[in-house]
C-alpha atoms as a PDB file:
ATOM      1  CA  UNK A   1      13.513 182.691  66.564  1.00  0.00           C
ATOM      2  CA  UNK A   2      12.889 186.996  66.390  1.00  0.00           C
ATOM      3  CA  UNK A   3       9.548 188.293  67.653  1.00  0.00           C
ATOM      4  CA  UNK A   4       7.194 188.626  64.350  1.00  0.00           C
ATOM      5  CA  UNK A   5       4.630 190.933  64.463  1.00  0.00           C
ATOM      6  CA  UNK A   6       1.707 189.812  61.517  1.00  0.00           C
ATOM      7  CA  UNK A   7      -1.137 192.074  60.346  1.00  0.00           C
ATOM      8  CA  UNK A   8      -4.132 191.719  58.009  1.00  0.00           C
ATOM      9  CA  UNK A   9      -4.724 195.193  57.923  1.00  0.00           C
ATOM     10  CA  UNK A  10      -3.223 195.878  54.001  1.00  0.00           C
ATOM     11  CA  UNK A  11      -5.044 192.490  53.395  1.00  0.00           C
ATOM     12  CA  UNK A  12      -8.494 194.271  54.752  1.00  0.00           C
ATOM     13  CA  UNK A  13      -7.107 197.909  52.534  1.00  0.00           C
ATOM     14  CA  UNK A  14      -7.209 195.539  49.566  1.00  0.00           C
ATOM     15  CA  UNK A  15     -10.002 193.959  49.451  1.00  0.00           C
ATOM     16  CA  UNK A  16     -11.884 193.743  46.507  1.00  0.00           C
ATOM     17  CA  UNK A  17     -15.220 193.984  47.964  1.00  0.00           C
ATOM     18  CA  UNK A  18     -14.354 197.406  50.240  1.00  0.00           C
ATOM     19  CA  UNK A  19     -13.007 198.979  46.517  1.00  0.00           C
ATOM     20  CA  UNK A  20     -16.502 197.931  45.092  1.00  0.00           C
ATOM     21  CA  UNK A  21     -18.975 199.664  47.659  1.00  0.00           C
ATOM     22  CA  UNK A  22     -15.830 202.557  47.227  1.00  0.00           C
ATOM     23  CA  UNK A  23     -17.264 203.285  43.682  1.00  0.00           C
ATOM     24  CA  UNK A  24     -20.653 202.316  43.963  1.00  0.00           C
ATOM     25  CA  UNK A  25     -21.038 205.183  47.150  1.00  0.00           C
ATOM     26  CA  UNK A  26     -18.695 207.537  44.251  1.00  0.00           C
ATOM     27  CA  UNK A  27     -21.032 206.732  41.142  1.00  0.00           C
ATOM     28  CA  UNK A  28     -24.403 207.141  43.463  1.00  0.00           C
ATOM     29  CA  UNK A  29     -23.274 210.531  44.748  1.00  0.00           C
ATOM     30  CA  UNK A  30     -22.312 211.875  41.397  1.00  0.00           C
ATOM     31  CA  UNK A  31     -25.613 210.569  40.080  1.00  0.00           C
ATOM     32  CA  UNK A  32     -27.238 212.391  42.693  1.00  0.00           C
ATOM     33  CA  UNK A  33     -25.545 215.964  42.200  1.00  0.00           C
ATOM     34  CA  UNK A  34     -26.199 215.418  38.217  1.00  0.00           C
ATOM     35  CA  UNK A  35     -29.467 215.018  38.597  1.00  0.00           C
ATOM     36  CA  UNK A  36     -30.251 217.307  41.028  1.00  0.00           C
ATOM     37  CA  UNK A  37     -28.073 219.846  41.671  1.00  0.00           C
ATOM     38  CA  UNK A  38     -29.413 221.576  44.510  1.00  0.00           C
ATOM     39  CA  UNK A  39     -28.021 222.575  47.858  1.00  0.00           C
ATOM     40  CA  UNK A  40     -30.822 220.646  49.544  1.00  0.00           C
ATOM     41  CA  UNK A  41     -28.981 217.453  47.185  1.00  0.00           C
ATOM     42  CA  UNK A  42     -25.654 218.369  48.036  1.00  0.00           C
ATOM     43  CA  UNK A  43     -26.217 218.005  51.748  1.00  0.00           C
ATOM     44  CA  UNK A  44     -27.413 214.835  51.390  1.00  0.00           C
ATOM     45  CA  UNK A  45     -24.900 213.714  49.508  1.00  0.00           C
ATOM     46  CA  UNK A  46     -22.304 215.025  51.848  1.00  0.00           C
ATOM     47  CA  UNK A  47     -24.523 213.218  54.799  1.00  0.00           C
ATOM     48  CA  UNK A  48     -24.978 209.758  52.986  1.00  0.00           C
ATOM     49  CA  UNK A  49     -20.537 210.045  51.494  1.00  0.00           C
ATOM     50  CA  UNK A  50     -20.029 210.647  55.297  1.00  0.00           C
ATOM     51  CA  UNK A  51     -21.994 207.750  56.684  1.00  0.00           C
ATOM     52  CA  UNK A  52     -20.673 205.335  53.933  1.00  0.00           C
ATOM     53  CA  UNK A  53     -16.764 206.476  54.778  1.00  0.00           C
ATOM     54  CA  UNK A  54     -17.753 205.783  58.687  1.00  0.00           C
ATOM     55  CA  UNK A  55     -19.512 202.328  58.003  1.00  0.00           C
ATOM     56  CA  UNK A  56     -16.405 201.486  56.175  1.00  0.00           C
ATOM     57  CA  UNK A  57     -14.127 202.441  58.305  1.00  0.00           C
ATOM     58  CA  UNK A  58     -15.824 200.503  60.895  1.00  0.00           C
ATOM     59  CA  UNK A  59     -15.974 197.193  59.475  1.00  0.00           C
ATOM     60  CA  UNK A  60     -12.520 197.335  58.661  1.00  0.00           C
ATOM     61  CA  UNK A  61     -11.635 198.379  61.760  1.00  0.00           C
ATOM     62  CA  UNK A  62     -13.428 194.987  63.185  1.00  0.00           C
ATOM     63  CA  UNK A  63     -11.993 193.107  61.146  1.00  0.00           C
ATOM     64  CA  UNK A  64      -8.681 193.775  61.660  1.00  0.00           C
ATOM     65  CA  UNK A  65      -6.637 191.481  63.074  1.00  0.00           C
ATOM     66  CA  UNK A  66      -2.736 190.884  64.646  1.00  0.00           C
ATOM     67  CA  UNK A  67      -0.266 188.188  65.555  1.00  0.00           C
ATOM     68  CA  UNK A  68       2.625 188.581  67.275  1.00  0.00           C
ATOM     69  CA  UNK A  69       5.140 185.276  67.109  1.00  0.00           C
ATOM     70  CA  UNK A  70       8.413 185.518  69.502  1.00  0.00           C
ATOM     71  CA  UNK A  71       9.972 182.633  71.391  1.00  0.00           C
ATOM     72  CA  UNK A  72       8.162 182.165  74.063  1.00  0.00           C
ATOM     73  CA  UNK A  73       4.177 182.382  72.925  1.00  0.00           C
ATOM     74  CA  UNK A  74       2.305 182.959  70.501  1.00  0.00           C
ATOM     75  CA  UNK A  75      -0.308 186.312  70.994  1.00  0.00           C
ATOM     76  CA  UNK A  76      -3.811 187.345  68.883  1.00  0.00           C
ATOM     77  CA  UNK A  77      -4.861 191.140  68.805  1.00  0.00           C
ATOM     78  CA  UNK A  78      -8.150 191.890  67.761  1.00  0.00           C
ATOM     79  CA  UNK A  79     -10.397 195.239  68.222  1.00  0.00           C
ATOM     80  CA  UNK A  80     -11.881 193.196  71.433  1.00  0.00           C
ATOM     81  CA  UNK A  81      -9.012 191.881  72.970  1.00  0.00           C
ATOM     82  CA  UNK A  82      -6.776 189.494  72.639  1.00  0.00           C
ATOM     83  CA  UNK A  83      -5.612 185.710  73.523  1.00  0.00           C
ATOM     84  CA  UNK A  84      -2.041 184.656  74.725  1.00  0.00           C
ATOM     85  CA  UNK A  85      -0.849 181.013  74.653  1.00  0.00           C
ATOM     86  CA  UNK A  86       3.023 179.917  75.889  1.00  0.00           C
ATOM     87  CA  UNK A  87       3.982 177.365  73.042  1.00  0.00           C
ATOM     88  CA  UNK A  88       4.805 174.899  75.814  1.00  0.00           C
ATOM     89  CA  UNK A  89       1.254 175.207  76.557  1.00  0.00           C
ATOM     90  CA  UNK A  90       0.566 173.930  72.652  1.00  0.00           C
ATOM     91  CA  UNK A  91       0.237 170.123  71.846  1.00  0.00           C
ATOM     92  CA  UNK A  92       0.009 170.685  67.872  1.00  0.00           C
ATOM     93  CA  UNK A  93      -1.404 173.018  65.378  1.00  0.00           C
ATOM     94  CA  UNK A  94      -3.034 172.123  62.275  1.00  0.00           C
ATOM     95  CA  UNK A  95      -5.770 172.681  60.242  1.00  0.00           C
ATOM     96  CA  UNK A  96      -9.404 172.194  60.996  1.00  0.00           C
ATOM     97  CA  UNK A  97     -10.753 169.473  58.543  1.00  0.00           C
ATOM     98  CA  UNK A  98     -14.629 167.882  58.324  1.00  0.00           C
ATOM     99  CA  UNK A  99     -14.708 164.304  57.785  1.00  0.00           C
ATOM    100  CA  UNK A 100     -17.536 163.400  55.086  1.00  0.00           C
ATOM    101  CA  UNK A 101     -18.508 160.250  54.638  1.00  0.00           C
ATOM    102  CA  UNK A 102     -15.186 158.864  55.116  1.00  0.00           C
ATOM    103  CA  UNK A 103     -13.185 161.689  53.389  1.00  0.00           C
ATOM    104  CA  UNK A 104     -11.778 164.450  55.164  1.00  0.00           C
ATOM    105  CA  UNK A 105     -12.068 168.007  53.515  1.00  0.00           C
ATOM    106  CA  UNK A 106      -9.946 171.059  54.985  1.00  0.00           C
ATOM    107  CA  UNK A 107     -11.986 174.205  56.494  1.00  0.00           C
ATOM    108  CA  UNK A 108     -10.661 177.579  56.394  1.00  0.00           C
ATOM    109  CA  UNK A 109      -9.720 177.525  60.133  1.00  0.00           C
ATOM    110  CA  UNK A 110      -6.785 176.605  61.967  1.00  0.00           C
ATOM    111  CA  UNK A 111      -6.595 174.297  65.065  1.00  0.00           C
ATOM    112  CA  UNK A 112      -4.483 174.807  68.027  1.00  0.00           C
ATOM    113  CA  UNK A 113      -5.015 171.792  70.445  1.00  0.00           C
ATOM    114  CA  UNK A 114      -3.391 172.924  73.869  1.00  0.00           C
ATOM    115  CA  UNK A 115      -2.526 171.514  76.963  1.00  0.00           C
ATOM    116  CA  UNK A 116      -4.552 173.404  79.784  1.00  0.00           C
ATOM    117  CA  UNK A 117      -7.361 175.555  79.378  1.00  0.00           C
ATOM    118  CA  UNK A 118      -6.910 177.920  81.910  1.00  0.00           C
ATOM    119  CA  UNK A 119      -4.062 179.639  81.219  1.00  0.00           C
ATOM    120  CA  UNK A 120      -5.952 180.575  77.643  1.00  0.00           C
ATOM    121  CA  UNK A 121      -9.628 181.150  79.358  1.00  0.00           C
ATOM    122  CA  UNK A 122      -8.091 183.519  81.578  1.00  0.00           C
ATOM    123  CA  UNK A 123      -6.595 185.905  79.492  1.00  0.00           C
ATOM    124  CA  UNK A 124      -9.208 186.486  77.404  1.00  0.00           C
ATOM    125  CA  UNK A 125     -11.839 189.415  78.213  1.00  0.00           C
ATOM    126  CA  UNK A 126     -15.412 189.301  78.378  1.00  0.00           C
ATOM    127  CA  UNK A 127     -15.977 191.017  75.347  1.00  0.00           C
ATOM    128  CA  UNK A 128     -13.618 189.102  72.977  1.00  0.00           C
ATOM    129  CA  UNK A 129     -15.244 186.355  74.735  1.00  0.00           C
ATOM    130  CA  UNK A 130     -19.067 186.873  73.574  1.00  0.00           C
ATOM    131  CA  UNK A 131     -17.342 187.518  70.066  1.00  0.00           C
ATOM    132  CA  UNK A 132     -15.325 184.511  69.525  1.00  0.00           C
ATOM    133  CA  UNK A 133     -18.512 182.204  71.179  1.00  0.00           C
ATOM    134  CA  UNK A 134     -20.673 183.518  68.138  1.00  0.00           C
ATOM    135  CA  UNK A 135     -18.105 183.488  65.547  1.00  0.00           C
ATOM    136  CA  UNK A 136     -17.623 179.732  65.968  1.00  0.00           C
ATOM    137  CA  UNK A 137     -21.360 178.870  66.035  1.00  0.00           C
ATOM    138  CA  UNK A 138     -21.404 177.624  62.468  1.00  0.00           C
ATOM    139  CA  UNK A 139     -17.964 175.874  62.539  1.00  0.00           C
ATOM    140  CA  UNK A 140     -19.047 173.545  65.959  1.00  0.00           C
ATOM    141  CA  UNK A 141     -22.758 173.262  64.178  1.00  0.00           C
ATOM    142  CA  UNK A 142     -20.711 171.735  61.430  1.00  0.00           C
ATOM    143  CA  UNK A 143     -18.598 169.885  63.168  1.00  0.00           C
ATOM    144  CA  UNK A 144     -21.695 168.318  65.625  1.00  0.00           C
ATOM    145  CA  UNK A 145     -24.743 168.525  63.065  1.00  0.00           C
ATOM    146  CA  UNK A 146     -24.023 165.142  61.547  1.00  0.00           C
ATOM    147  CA  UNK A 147     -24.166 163.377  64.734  1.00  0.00           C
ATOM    148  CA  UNK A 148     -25.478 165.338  67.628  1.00  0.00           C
ATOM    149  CA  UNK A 149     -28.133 167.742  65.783  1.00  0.00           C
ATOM    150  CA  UNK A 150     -30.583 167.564  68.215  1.00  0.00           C
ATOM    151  CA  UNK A 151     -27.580 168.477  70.984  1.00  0.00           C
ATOM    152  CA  UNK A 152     -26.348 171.153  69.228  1.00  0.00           C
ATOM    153  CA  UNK A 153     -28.611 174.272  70.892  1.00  0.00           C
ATOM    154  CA  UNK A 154     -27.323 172.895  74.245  1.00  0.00           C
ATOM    155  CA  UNK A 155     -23.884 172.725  73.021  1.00  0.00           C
ATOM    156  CA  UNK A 156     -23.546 176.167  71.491  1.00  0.00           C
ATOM    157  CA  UNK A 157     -23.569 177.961  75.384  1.00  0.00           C
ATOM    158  CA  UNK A 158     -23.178 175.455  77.683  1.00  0.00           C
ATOM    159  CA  UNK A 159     -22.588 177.303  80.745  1.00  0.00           C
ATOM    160  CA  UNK A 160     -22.542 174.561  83.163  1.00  0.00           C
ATOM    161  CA  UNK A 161     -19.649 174.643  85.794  1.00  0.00           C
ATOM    162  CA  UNK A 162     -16.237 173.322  84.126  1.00  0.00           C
ATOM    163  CA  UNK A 163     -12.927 171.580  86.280  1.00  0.00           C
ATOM    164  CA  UNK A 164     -10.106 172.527  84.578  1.00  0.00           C
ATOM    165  CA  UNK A 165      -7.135 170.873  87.468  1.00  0.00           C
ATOM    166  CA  UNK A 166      -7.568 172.562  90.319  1.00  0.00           C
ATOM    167  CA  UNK A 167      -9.932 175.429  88.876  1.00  0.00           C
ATOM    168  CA  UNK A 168     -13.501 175.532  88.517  1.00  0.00           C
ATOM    169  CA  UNK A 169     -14.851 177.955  85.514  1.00  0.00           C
ATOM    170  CA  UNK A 170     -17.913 179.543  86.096  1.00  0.00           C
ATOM    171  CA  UNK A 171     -20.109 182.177  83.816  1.00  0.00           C
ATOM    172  CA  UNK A 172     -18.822 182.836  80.523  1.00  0.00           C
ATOM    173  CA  UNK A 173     -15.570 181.804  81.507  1.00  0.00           C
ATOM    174  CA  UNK A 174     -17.254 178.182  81.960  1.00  0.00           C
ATOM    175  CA  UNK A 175     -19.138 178.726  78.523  1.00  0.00           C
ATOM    176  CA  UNK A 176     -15.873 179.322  76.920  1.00  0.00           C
ATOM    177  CA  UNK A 177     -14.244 176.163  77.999  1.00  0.00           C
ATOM    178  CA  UNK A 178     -17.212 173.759  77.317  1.00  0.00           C
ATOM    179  CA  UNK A 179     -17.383 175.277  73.929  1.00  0.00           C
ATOM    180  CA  UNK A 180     -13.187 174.170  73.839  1.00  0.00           C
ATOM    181  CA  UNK A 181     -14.299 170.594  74.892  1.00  0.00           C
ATOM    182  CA  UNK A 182     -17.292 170.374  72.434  1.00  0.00           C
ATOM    183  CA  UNK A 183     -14.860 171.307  69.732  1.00  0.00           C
ATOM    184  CA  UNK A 184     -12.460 169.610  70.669  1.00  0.00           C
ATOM    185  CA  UNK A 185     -14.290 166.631  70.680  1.00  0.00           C
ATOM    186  CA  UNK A 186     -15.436 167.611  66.759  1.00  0.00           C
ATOM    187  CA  UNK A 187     -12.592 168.647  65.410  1.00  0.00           C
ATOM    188  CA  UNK A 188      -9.080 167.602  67.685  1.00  0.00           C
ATOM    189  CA  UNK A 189      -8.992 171.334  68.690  1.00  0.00           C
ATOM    190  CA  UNK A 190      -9.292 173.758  71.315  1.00  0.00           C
ATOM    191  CA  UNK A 191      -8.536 177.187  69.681  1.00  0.00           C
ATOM    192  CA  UNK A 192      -9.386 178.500  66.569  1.00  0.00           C
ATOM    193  CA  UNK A 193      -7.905 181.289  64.240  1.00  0.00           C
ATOM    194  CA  UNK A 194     -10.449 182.214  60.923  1.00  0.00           C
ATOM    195  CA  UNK A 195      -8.440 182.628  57.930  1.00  0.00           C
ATOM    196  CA  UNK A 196      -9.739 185.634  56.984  1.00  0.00           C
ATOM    197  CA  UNK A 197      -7.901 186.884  60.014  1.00  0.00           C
ATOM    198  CA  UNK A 198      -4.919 185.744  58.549  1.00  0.00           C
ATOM    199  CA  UNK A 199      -2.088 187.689  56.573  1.00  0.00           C
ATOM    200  CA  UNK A 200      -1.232 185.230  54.333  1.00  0.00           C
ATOM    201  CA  UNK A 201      -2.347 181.523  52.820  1.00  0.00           C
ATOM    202  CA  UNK A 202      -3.491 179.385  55.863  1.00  0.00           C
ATOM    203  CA  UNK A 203      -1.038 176.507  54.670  1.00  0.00           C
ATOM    204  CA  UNK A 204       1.642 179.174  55.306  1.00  0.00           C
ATOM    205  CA  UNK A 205       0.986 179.893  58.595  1.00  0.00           C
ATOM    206  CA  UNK A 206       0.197 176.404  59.948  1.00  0.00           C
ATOM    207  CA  UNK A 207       4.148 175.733  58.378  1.00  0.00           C
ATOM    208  CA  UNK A 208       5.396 179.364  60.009  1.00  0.00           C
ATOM    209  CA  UNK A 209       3.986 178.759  63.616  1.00  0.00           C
ATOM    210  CA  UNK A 210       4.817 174.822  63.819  1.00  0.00           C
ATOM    211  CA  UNK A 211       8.616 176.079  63.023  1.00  0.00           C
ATOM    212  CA  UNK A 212       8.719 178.766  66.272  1.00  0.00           C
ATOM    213  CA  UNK A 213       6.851 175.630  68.280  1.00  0.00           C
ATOM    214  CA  UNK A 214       9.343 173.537  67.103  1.00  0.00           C
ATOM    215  CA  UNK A 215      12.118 175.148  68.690  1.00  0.00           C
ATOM    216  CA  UNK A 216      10.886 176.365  71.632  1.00  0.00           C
ATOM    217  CA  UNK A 217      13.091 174.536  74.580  1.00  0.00           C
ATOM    218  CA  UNK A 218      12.135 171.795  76.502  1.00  0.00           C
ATOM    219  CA  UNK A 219      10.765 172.538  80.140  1.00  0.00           C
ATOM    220  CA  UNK A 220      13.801 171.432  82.638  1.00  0.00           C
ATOM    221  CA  UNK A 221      12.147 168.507  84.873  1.00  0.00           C
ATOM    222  CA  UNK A 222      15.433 169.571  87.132  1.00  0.00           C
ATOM    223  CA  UNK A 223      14.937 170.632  90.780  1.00  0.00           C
ATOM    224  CA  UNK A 224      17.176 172.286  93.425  1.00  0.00           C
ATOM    225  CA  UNK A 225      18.675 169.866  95.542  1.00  0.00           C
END
């Protein structure tokens, strides 16, 4: 399998909503100089067209996202940081579904379910840390809510001490890896990927990334003699 380098970034460029405050900000302004045409107007104008190119700029710099696929693991860039994960360290990867009264009904995340945690809680940062704790708050209150409710405010930063083999995680390396136990225990999965941080259809993916995990080689069990 070649190294694939994915990007939401023309995803982001095109959205719909971004092109909407475009023209709102244009029609505003131009409503402002009409109406007013002084110098005093056209300063403020210039101020609040500045501001609005700035604000935009910055939430589509945050929420851009990356994925690079090659044959040996599988890697996540965001403005933060990033994660890495070997695909021998990945059990299976699949997407994140809510069982309702029986029925289960797909969520607009996908699963990765991996092997051992520390590997992953290392090589994330602090900062993409903090981010990726709050971004999941509402998918683990959704996934405990129907049974643990009155657990869930301890669940969502649990930062008691976590054994992971030989390694103990402490801090907000420790909150991390409850959080991975507390969802997997919800959901079946350790890792999450939104799919608005996606480049294309979620279904997609899950089908792109099982076929690089599928043929990544088997670990040799052989040893020198």
């Amino acid at each position: 399998m070649k190294t694939l380098h994915l990007s939401n970034r023309e995803r982001i460029t095109q959205s719909m909503v971004l092109k909407l405050i475009g023209i709102m900000i244009g029609v505003a302004l131009l409503f402002l100089f009409l109406t007013s045409p002084s110098i005093n107007t056209a300063l403020i104008s210039l101020l609040v067209a500045v501001a609005a190119i700035a604000m935009t700029y910055h939430i589509m710099r945050k929420a851009y996202n990356g994925f690079t696929l090659t044959p040996t693991h599988l890697q996540q860039h965001r403005v933060k940081g990033g994660w890495v994960l070997s695909w021998h360290n990945i059990e299976r990867i699949g997407q994140c579904e809510e069982e309702v009264d029986g029925w289960k009904r797909p969520l607009p995340w996908v699963g990765i379910r991996i092997k051992d945690y520390q590997p992953f809680v290392d090589s994330i940062c602090p900062r993409l840390a903090v981010e990726l704790l709050m971004e999941q708050r509402a998918l683990l209150y959704v996934g405990v809510a129907g049974n643990n409710r009155e657990k869930f405010q301890d669940m969502v930063l649990d930062s008691k001490r976590y054994q992971s083999g030989n390694r103990c995680f402490k801090g907000l390396q420790a909150t991390v890896a409850n959080r991975m136990h507390h969802m997997r225990t919800a959901y079946g999965y350790d890792v999450f990927i939104a799919e608005g941080d996606l480049d294309r259809p979620i279904e997609e993916f899950i089908g792109l990334s099982r076929r690089y995990l599928a043929a990544v080689e088997p670990v040799s069990d052989k040893t020198d003699n």
